[in-house]
C-alpha atoms as a PDB file:
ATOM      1  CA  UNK A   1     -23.544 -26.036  21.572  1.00  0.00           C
ATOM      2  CA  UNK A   2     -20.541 -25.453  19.377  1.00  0.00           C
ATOM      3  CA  UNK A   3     -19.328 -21.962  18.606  1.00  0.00           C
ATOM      4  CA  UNK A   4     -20.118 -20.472  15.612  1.00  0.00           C
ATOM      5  CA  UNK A   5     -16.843 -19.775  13.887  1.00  0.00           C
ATOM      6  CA  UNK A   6     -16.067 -16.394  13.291  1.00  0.00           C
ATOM      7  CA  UNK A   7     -15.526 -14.607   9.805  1.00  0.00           C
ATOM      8  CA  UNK A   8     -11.665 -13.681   9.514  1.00  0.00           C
ATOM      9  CA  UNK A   9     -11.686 -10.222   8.195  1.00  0.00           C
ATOM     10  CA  UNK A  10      -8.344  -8.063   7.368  1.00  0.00           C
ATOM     11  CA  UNK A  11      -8.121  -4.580   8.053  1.00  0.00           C
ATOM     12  CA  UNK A  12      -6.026  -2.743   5.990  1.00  0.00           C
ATOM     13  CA  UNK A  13      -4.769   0.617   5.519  1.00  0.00           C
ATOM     14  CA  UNK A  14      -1.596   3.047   4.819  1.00  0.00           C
ATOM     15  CA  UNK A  15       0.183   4.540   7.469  1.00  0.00           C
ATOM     16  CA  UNK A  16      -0.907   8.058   8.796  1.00  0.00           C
ATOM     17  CA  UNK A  17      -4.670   9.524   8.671  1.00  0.00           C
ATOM     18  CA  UNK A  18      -5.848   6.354   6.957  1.00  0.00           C
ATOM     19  CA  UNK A  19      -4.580   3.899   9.518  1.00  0.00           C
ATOM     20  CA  UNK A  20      -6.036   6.549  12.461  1.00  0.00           C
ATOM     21  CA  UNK A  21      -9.478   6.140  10.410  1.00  0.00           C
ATOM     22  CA  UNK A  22      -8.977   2.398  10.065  1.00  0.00           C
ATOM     23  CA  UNK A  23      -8.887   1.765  14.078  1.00  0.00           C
ATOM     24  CA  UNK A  24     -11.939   4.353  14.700  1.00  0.00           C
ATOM     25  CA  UNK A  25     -13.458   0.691  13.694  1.00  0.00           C
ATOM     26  CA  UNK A  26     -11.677  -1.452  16.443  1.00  0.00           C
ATOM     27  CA  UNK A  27     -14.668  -1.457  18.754  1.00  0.00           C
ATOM     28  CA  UNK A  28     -16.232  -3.981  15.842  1.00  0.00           C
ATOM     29  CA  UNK A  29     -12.589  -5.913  15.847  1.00  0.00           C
ATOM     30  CA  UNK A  30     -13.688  -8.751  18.311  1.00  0.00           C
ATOM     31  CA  UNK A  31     -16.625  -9.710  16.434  1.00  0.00           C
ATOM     32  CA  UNK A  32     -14.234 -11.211  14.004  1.00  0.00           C
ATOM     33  CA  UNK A  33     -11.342 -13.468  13.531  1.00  0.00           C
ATOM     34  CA  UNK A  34      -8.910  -9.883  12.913  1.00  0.00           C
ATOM     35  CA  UNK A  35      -5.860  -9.160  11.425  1.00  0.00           C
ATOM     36  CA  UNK A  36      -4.402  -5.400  10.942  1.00  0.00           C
ATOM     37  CA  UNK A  37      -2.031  -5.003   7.908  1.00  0.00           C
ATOM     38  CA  UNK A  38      -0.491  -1.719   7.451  1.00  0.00           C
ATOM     39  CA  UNK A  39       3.248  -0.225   6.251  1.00  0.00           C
ATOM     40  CA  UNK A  40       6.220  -0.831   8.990  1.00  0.00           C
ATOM     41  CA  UNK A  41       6.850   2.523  10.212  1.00  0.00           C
ATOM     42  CA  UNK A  42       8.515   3.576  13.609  1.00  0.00           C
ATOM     43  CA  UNK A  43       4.662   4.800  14.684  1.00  0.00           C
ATOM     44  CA  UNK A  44       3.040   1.562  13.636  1.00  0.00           C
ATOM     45  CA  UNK A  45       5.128  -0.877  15.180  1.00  0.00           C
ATOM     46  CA  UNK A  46       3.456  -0.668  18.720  1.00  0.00           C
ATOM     47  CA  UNK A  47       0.390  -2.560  17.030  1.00  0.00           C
ATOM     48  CA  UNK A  48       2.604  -5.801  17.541  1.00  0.00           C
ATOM     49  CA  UNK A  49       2.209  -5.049  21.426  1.00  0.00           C
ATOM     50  CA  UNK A  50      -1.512  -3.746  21.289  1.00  0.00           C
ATOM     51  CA  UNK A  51      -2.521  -6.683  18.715  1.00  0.00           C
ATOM     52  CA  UNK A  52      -0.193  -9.404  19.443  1.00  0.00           C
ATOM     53  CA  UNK A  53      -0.486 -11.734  16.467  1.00  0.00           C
ATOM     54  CA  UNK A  54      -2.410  -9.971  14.496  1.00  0.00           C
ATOM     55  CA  UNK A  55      -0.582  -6.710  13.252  1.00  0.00           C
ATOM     56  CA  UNK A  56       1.565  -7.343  10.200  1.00  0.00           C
ATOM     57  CA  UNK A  57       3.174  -5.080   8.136  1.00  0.00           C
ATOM     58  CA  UNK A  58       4.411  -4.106   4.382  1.00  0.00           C
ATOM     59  CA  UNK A  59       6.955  -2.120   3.317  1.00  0.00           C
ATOM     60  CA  UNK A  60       6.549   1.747   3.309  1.00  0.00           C
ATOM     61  CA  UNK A  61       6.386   3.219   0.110  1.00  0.00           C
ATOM     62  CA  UNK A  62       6.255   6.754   0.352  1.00  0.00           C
ATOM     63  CA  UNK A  63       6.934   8.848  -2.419  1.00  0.00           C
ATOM     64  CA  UNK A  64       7.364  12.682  -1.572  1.00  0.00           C
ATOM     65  CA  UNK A  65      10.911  13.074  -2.401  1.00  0.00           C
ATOM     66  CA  UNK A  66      12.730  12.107  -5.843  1.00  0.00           C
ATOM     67  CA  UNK A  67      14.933   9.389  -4.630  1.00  0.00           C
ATOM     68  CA  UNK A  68      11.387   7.638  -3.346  1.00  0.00           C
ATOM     69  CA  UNK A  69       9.769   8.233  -6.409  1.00  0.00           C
ATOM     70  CA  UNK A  70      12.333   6.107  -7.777  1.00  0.00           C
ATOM     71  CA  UNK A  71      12.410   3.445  -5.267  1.00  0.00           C
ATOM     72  CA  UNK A  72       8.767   3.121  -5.031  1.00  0.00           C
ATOM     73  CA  UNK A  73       8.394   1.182  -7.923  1.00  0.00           C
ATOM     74  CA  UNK A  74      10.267  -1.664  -6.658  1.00  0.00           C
ATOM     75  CA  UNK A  75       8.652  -1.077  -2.987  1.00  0.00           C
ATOM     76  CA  UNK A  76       5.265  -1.698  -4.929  1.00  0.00           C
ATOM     77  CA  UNK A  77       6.628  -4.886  -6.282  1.00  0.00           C
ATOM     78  CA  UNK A  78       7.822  -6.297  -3.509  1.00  0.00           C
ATOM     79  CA  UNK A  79       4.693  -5.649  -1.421  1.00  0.00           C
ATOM     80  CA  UNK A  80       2.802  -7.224  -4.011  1.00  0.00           C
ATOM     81  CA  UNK A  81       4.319 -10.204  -3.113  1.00  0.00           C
ATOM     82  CA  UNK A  82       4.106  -9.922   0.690  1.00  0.00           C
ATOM     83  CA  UNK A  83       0.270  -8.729  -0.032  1.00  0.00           C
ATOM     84  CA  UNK A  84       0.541 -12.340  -1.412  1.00  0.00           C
ATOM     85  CA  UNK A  85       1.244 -14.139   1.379  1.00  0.00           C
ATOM     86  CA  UNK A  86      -0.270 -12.483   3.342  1.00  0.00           C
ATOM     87  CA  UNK A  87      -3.390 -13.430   1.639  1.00  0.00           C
ATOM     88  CA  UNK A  88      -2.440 -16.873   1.334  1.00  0.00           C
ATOM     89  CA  UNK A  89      -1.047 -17.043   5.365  1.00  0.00           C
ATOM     90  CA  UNK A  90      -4.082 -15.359   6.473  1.00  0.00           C
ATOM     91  CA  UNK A  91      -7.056 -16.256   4.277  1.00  0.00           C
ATOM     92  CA  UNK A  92      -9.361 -13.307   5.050  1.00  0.00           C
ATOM     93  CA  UNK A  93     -13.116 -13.889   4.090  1.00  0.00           C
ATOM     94  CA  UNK A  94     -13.508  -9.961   3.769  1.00  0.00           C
ATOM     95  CA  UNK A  95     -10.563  -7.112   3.400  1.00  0.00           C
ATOM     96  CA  UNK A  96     -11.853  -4.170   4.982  1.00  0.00           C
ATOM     97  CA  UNK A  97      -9.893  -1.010   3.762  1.00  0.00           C
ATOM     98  CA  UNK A  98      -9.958   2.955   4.271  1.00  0.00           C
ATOM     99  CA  UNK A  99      -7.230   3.370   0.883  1.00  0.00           C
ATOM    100  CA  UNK A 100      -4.462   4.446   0.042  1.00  0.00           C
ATOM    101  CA  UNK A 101      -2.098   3.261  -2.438  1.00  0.00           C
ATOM    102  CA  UNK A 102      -0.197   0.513  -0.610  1.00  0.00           C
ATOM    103  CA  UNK A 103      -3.514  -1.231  -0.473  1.00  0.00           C
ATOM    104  CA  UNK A 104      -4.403  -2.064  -3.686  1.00  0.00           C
ATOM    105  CA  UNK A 105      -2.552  -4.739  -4.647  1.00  0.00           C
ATOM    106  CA  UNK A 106      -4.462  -6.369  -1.651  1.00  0.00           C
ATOM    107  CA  UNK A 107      -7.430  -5.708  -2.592  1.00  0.00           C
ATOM    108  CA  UNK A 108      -7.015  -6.829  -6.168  1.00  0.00           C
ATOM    109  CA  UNK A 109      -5.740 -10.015  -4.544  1.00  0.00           C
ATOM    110  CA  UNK A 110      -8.931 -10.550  -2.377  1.00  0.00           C
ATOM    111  CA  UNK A 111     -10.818 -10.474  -5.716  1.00  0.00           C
ATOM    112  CA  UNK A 112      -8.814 -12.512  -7.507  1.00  0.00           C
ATOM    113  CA  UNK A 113      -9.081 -14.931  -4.418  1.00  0.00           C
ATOM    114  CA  UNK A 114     -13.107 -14.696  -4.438  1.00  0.00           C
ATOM    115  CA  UNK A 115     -13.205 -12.653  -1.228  1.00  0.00           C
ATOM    116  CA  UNK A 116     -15.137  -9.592  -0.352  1.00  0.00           C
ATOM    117  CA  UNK A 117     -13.431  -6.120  -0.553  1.00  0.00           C
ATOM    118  CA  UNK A 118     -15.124  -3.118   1.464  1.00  0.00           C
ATOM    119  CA  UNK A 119     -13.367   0.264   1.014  1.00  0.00           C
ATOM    120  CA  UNK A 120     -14.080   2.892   2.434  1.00  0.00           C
ATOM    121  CA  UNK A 121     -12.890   6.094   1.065  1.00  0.00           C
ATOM    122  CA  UNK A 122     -11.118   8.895   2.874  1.00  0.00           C
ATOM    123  CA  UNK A 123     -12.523  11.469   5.307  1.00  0.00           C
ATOM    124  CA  UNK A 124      -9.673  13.404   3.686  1.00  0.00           C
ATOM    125  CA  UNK A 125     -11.340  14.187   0.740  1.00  0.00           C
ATOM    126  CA  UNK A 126     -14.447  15.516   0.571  1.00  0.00           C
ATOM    127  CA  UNK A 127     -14.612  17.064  -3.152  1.00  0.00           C
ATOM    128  CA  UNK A 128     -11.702  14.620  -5.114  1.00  0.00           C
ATOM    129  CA  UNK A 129     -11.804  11.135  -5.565  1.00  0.00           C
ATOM    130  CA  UNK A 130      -8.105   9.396  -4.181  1.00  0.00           C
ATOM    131  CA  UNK A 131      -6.581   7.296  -6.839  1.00  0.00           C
ATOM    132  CA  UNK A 132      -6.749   4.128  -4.795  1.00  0.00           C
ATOM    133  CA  UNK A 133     -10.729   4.789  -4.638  1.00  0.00           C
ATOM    134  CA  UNK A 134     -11.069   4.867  -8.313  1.00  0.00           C
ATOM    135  CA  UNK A 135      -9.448   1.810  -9.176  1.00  0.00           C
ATOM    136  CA  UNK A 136     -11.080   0.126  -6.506  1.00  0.00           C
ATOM    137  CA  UNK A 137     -14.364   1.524  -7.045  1.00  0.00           C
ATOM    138  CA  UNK A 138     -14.655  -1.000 -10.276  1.00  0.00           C
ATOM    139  CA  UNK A 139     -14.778  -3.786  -8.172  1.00  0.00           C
ATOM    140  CA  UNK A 140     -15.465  -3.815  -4.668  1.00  0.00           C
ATOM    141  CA  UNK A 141     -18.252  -5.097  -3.060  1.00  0.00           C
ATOM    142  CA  UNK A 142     -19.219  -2.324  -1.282  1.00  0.00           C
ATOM    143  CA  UNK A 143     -17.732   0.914  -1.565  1.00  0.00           C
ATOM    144  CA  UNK A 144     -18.332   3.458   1.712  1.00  0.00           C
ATOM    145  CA  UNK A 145     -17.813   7.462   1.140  1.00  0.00           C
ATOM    146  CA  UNK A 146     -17.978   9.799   4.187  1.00  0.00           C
ATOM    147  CA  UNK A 147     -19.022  12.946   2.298  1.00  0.00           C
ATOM    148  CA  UNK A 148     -22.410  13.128   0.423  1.00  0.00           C
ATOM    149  CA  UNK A 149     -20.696  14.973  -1.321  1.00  0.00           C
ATOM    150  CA  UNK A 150     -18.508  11.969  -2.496  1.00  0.00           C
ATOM    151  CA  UNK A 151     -21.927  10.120  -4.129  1.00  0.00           C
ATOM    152  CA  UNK A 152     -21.224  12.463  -7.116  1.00  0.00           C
ATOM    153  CA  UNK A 153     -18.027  10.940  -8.137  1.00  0.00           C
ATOM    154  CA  UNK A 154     -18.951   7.438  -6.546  1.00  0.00           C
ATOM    155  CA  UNK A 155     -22.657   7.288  -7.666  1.00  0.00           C
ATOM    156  CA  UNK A 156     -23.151   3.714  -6.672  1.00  0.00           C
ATOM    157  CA  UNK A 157     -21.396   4.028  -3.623  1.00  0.00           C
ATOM    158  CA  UNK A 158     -22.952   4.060   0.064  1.00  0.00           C
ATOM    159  CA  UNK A 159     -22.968   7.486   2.566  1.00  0.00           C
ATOM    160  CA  UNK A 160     -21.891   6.409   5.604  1.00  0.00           C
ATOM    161  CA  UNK A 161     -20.888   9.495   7.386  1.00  0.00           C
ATOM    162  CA  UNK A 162     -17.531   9.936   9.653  1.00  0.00           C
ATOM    163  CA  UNK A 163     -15.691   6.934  10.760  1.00  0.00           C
ATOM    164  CA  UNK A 164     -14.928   9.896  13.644  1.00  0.00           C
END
């Protein structure tokens, strides 16, 4: 009997809190044909060794101080482009993503490309809506909050408690 071949999804997320929520969902990882994108940061890197061949990275674009503020623009940009390929190199069937702003020019991508995007927003916020959850609130295909709460700003979206 020949193996059913397995759905490539792409898990993607921001560095920090939303990466950390983003691998609460690694016990589902081997039911698919993974891949982990995420920003290149000194703390991330170790995915290479714990995901070999299937962590890959985009620029950083933090903007807390001026100078980054500045930059960030052209950080953006660029990752736009390596969001890009990466869609093209990879050729996810579904983006799975728990935000923040690096992210969406994937998930715009994924659209664009006729694939499914599921984001799932924050455990951070329980009251405000992030700005990477509003603009891709309009279009994904299925849009996960982890605060009832969250259903007020997201009325269409789905509760599906803590990623924790």
């Amino acid at each position: 009997m020949a193996k059913k071949k397995q759905k490539k999804v792409m898990f993607i997320a921001s560095t920090g809190g939303h990466l950390s929520e983003l691998l609460q969902l690694s016990p589902c990882f081997d039911k698919y044909d993974f891949s982990i994108v995420t920003e290149k940061t000194k703390s991330n890197i170790s995915l290479r060794d714990k995901y070999p061949g299937r962590a890959h990275f985009i620029i950083s674009g933090t903007y807390t101080t001026l100078r980054a503020k500045i930059v960030y623009p052209f950080k953006l940009f660029l990752n736009c482009w390596i969001s890009l390929f990466l869609m093209i190199k990879l050729r996810p069937d579904v983006v799975v993503t728990t935000g923040s702003h690096n992210v969406g020019p994937m998930c715009c991508l994924a659209k664009l490309f006729g694939k499914k995007v599921i984001f799932i927003e924050t455990f951070a916020n329980s009251e405000t809506p992030t700005k990477c959850g509003r603009l891709v609130y309009k279009f994904a295909d299925h849009f996960i909050v982890q605060w009832e709460s969250m259903l007020e700003h997201y009325p269409k979206a789905i509760y599906g408690g803590w990623v924790w």
